[in-house]
N, C-alpha and C. Protein backbone atom coordinates (compact mmCIF):
# COMPACT_ATOMS: atom_id res chain seq x y z
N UNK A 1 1.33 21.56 6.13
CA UNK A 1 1.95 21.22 7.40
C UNK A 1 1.10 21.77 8.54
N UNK A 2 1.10 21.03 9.71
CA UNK A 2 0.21 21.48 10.50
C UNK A 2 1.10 22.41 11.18
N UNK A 3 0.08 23.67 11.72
CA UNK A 3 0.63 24.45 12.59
C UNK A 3 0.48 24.19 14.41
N UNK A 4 0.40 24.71 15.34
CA UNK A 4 1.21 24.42 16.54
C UNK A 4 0.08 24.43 16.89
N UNK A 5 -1.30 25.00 16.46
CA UNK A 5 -2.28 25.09 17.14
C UNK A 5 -3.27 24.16 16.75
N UNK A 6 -3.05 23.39 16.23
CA UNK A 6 -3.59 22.18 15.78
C UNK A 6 -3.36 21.03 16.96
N UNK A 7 -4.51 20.35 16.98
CA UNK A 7 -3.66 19.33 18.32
C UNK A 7 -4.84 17.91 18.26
N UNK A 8 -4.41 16.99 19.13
CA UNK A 8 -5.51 15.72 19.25
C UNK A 8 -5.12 14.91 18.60
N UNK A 9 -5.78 13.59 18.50
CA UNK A 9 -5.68 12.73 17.39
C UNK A 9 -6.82 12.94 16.59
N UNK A 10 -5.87 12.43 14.88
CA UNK A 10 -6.68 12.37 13.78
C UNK A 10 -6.74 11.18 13.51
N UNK A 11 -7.42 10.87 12.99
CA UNK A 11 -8.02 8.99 11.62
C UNK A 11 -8.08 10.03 10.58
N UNK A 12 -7.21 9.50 9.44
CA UNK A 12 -7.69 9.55 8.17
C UNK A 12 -8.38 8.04 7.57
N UNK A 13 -9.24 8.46 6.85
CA UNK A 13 -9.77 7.30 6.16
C UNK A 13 -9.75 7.41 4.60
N UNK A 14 -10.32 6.61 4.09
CA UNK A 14 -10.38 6.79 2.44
C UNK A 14 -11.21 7.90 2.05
N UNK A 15 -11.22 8.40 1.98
CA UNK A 15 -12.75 9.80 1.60
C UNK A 15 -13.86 9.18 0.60
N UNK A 16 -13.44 7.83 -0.17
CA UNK A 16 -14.55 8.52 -1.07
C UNK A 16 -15.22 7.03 -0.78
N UNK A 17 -15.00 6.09 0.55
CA UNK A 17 -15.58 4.94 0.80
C UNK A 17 -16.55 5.55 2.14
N UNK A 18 -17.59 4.71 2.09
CA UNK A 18 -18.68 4.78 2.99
C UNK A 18 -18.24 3.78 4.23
N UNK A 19 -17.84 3.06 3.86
CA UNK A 19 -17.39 1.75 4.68
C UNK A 19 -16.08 2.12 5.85
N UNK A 20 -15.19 2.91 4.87
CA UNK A 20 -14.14 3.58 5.20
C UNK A 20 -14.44 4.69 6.70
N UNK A 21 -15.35 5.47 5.90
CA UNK A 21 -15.54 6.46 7.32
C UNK A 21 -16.58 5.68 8.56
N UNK A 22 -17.06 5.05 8.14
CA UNK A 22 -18.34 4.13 9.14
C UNK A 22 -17.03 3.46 10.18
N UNK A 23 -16.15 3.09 9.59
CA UNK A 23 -14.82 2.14 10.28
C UNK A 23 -13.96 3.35 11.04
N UNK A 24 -14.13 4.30 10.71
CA UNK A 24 -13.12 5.91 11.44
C UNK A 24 -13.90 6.00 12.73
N UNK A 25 -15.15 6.29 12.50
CA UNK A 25 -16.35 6.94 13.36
C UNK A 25 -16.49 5.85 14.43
N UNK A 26 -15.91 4.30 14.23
CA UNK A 26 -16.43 3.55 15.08
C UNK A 26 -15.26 3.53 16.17
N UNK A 27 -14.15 3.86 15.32
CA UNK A 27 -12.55 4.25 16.73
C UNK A 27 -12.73 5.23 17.13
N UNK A 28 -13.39 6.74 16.20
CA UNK A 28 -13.67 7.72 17.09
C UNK A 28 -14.27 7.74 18.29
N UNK A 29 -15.82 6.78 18.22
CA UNK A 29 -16.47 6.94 19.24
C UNK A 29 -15.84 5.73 20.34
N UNK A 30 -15.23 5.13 19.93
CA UNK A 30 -14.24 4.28 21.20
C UNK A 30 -13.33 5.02 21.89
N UNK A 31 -12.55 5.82 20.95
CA UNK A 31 -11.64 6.17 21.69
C UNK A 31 -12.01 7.57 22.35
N UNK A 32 -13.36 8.57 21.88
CA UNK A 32 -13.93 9.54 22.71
C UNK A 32 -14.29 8.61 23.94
N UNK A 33 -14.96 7.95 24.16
CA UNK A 33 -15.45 7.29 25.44
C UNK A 33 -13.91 6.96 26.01
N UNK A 34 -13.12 7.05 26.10
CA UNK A 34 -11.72 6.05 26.74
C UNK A 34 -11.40 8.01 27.47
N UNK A 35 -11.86 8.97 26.44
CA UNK A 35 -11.33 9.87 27.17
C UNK A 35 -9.87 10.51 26.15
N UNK A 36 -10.36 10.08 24.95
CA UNK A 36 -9.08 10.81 23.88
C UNK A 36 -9.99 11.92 23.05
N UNK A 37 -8.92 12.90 22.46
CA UNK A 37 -9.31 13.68 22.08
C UNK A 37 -9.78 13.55 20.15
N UNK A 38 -10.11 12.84 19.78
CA UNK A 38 -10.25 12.11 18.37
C UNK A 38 -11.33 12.97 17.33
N UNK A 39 -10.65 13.30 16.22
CA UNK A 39 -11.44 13.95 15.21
C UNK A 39 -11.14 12.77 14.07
N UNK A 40 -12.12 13.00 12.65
CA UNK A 40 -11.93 11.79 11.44
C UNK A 40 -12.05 12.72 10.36
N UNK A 41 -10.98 12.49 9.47
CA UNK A 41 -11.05 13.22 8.22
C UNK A 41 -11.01 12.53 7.11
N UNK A 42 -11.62 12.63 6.34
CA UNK A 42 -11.18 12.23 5.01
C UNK A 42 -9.92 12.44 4.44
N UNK A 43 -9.57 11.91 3.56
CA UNK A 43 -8.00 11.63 2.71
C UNK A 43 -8.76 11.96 1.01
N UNK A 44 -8.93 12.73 1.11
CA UNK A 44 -9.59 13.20 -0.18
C UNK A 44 -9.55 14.67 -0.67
N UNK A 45 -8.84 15.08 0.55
CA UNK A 45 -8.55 16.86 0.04
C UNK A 45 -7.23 17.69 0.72
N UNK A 46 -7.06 18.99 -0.12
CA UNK A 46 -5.86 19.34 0.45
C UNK A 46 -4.21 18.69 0.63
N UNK A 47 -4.03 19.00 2.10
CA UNK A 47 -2.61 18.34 1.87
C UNK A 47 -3.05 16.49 1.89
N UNK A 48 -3.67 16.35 2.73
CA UNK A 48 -3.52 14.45 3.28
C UNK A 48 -4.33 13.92 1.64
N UNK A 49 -4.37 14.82 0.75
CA UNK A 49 -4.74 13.68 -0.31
C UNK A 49 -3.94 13.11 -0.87
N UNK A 50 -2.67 12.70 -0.62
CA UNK A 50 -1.52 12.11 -0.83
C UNK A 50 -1.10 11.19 0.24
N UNK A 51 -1.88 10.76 0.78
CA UNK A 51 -1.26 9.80 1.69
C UNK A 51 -1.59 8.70 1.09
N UNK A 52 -0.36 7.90 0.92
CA UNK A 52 0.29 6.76 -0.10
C UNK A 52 -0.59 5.57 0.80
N UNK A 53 -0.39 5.39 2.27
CA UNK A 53 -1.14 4.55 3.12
C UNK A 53 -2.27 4.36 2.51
N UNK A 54 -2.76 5.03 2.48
CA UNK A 54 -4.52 5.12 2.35
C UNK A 54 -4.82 4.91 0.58
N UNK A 55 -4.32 5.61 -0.06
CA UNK A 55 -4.79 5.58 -0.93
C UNK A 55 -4.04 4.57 -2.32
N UNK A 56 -3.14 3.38 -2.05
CA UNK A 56 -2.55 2.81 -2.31
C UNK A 56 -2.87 1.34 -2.37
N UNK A 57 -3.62 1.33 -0.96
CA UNK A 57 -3.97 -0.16 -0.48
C UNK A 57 -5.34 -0.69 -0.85
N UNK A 58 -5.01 -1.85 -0.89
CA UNK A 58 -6.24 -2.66 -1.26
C UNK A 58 -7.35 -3.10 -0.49
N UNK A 59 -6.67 -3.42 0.87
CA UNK A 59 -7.07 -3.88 1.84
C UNK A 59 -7.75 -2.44 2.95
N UNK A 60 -8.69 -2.70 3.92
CA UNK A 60 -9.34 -1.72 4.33
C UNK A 60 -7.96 -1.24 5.50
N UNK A 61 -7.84 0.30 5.53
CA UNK A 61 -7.11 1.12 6.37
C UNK A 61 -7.54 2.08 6.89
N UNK A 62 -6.94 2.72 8.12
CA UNK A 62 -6.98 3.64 8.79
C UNK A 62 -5.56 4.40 9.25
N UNK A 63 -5.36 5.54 9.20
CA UNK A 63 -4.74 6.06 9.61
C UNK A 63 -4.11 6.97 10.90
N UNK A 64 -3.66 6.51 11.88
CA UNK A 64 -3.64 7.42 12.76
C UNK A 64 -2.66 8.30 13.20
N UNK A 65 -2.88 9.46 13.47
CA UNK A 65 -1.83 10.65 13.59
C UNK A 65 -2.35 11.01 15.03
N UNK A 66 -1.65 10.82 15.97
CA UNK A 66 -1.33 10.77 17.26
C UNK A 66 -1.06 11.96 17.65
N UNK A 67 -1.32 12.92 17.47
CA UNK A 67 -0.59 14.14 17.99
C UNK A 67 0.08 14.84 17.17
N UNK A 68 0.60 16.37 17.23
CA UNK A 68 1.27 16.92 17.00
C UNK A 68 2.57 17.84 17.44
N UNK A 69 3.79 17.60 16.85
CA UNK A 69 4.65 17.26 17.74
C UNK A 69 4.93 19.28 17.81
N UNK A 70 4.73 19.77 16.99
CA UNK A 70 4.60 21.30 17.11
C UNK A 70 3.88 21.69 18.49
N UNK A 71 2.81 21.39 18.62
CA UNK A 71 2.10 21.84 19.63
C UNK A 71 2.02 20.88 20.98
N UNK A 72 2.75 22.21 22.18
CA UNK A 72 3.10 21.68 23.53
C UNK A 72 2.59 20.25 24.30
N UNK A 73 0.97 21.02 23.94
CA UNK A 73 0.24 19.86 24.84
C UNK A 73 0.21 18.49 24.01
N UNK A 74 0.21 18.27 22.89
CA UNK A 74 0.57 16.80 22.03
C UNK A 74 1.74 16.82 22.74
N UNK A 75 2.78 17.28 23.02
CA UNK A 75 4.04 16.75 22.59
C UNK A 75 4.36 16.00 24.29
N UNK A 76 3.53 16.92 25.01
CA UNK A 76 3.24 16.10 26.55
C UNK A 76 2.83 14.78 26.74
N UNK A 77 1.93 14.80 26.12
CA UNK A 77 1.55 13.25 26.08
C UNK A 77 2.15 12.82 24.95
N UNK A 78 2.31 12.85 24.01
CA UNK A 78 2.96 12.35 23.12
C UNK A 78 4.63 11.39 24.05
N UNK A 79 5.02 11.94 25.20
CA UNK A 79 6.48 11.48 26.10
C UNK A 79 5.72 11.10 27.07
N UNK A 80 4.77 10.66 27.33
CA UNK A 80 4.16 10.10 28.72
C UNK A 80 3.81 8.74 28.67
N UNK A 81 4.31 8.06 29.30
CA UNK A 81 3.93 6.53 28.99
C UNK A 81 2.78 6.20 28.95
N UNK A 82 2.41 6.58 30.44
CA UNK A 82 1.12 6.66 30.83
C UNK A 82 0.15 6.58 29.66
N UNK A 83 0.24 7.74 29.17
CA UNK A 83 -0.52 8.51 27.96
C UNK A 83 -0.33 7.50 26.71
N UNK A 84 0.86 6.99 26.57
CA UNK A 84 0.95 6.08 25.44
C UNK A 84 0.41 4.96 25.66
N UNK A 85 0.52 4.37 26.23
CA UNK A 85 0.08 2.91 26.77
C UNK A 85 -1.13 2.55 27.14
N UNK A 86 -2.41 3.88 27.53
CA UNK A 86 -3.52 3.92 27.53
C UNK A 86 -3.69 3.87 25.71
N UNK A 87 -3.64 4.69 25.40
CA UNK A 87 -3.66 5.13 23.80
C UNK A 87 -3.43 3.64 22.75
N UNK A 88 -2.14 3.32 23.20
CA UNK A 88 -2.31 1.40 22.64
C UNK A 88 -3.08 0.51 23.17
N UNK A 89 -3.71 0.21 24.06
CA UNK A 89 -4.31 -0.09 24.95
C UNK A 89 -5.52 -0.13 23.93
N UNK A 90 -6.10 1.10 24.16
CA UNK A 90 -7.51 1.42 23.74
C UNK A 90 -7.72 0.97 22.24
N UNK A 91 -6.68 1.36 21.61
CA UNK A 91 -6.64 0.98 20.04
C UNK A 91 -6.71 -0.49 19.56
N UNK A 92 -5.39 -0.94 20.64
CA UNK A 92 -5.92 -2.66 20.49
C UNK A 92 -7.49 -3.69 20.43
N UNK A 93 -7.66 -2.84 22.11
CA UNK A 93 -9.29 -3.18 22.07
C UNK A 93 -9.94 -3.03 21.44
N UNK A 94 -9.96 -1.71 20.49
CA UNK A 94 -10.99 -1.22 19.74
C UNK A 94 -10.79 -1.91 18.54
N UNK A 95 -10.18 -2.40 17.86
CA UNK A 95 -9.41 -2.82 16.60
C UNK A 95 -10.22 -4.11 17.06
N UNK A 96 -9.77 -5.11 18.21
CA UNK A 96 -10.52 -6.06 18.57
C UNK A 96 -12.03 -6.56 18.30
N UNK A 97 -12.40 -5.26 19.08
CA UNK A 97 -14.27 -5.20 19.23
C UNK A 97 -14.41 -5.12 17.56
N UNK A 98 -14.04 -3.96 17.04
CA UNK A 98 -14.33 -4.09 15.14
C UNK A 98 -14.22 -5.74 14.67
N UNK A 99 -13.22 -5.60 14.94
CA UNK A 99 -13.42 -7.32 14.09
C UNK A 99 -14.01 -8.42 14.40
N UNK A 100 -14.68 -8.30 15.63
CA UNK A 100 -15.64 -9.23 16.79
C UNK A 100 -16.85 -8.55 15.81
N UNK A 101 -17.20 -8.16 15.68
CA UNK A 101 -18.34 -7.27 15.20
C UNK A 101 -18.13 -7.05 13.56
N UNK A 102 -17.89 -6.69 12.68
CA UNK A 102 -18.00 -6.86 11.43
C UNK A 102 -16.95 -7.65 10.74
N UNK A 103 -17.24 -7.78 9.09
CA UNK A 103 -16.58 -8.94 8.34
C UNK A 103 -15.52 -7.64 7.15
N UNK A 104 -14.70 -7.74 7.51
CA UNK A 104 -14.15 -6.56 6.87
C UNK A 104 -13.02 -7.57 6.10
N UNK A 105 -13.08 -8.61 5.55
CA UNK A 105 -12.29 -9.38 4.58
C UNK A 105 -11.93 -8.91 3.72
């Protein structure tokens, strides 16, 4: 479980695909440029190696964990529209540009 001092958004991806993290790294660096706080982890260790999302599906995924609701400053934006609606915003586009740009069938 995350503790309070943990904060930002995460992408989990598949850990043990190349394709997988190349597809994390490409929302990371979208959504660093937009001005979010974005780290990418693998789904291959510890607690998130159980995430059923990811490691279940057939089809290519990503995971995103938006914040943490323990810690203040997530939980600020986490209730800010503002903050949300940039955040969908950016994801849409970016999700967009990926699929304008590679064949991920």
């Amino acid at each position: 479980m995350r503790g309070a001092k943990q904060s930002g958004i995460h992408i989990f991806y598949v850990g043990t695909s190349r394709q997988s993290k190349a597809r994390a790294e490409f929302f990371r660096d979208a959504m660093k440029k937009a001005g979010f706080d974005v780290a990418i982890k693998p789904d291959n260790a510890g607690q998130h190696s159980r995430l059923g999302e990811l490691r279940d599906t057939e089809s290519p995924a990503l995971l995103f964990e938006i914040g943490n609701i323990k810690n203040a400053k997530d939980r600020q934006r986490m209730t800010s529209d503002k903050y949300l609606n940039k955040l969908a915003d950016t994801i849409a586009k970016t999700t967009k540009d990926y699929l304008q740009r590679n064949d991920d069938k």
